[in-house]
Protein backbone atom coordinates (compact mmCIF):
# COMPACT_ATOMS: atom_id res chain seq x y z
CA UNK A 1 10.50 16.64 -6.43
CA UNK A 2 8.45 13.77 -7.78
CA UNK A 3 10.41 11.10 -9.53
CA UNK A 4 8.12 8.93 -11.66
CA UNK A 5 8.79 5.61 -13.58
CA UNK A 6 6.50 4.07 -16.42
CA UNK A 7 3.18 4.86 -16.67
CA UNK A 8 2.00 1.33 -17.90
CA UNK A 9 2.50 -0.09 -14.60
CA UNK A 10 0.31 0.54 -11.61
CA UNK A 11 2.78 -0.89 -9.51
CA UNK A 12 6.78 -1.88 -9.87
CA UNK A 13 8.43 -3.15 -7.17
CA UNK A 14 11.85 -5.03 -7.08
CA UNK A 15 13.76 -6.45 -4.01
CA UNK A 16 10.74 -5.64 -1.71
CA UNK A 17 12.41 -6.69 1.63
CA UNK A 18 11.39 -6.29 5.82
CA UNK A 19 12.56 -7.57 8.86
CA UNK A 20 11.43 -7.00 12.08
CA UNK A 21 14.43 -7.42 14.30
CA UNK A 22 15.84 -10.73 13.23
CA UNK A 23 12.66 -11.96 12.16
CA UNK A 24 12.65 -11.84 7.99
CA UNK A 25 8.60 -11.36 6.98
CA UNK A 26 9.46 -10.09 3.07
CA UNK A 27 12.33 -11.72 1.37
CA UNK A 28 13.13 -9.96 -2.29
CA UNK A 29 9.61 -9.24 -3.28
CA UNK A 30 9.11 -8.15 -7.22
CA UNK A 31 5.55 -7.19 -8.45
CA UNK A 32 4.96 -5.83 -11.82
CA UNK A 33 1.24 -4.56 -11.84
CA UNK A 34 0.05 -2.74 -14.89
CA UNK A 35 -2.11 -0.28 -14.85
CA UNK A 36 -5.91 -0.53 -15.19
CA UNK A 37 -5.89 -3.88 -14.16
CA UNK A 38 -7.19 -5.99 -11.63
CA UNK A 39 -4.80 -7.30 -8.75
CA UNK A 40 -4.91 -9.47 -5.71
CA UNK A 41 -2.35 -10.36 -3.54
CA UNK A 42 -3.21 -13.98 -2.01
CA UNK A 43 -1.05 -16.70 0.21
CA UNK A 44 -1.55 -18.01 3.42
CA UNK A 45 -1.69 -16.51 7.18
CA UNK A 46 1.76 -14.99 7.43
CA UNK A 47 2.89 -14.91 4.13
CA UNK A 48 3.23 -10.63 4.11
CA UNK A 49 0.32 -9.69 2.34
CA UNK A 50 -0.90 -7.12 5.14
CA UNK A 51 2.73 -5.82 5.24
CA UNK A 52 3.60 -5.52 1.64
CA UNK A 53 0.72 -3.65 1.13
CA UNK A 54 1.25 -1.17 4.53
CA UNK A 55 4.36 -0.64 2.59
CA UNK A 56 3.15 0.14 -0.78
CA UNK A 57 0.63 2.34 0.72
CA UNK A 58 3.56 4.22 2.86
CA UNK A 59 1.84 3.21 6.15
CA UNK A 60 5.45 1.34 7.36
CA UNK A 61 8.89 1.23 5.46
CA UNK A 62 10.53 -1.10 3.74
CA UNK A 63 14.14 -1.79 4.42
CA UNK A 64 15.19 -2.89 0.72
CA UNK A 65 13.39 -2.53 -2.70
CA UNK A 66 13.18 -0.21 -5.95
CA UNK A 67 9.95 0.80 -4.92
CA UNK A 68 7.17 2.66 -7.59
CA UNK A 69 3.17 3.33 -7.04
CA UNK A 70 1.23 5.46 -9.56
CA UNK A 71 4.38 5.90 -11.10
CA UNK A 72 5.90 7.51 -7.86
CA UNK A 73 9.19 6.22 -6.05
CA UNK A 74 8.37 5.63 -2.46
CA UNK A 75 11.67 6.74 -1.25
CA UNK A 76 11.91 9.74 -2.77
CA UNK A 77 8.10 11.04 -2.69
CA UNK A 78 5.79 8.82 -0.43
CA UNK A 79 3.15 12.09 -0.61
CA UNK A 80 2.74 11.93 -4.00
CA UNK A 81 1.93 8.13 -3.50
CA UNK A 82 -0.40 9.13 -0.66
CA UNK A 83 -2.02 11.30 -3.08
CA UNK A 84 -2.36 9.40 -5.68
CA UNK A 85 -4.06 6.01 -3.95
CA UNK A 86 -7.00 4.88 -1.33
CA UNK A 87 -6.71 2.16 0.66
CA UNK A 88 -9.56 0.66 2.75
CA UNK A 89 -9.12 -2.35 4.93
CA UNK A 90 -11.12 -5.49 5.12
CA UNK A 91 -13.67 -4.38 7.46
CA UNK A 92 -15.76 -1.43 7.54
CA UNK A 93 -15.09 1.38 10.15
CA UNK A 94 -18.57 2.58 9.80
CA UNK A 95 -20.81 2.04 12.44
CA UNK A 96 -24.26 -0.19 11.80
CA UNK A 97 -26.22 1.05 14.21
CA UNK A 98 -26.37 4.68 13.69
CA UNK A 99 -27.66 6.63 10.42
CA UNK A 100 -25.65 7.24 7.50
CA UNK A 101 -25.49 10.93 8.22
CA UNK A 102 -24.16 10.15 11.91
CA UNK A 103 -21.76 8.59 10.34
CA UNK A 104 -20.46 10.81 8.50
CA UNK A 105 -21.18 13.66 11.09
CA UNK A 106 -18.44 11.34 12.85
CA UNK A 107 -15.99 10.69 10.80
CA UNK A 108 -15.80 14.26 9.56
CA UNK A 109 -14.63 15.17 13.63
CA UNK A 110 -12.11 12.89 13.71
């Protein structure tokens, strides 16, 4: 079962919260992104960036929020989110000093 929420936004999150033990990294997080827009998420080292967006991209759970992505609730359908994003890090995993199609030859066994 897919639950959805408005199309217009890209992204609707309310009460985003995580703690690691007693340790509080995201503290009542809202984000209203709409769709077909461009986004970035800045702030300093340790501000949750990196874990807001594990979360949003179902990589780690939140503990707290009303959580949406594509129009998807995270709770109730994190494959449909899966499904309907791509997320690549900062730094390429591909490998400089080998040919594209090694590459790819390499990735494609893993």
């Amino acid at each position: 079962m897919t639950t959805t929420t408005s199309p217009s936004l890209a992204i609707a999150a309310t009460g985003l919260r995580k703690a690691y033990g007693d340790k509080t990294v995201l503290d009542g997080i809202d984000l209203a992104v709409p769709a077909g827009t461009v986004f970035s998420l800045l702030g300093p080292n340790g501000a949750g960036k990196t874990t807001t967006v594990k979360i949003l991209s179902t990589l780690i759970g939140a503990d707290a929020g009303d959580l949406h992505v594509g129009g998807h609730d995270l709770a109730v359908d994190p494959q449909a989110v899966r499904a309907a994003i791509g997320v690549t890090g900062q730094f390429s995993a591909v490998d400089g000093l080998i040919t594209g199609e090694e590459n790819n030859l390499r990735i494609a066994v893993l």
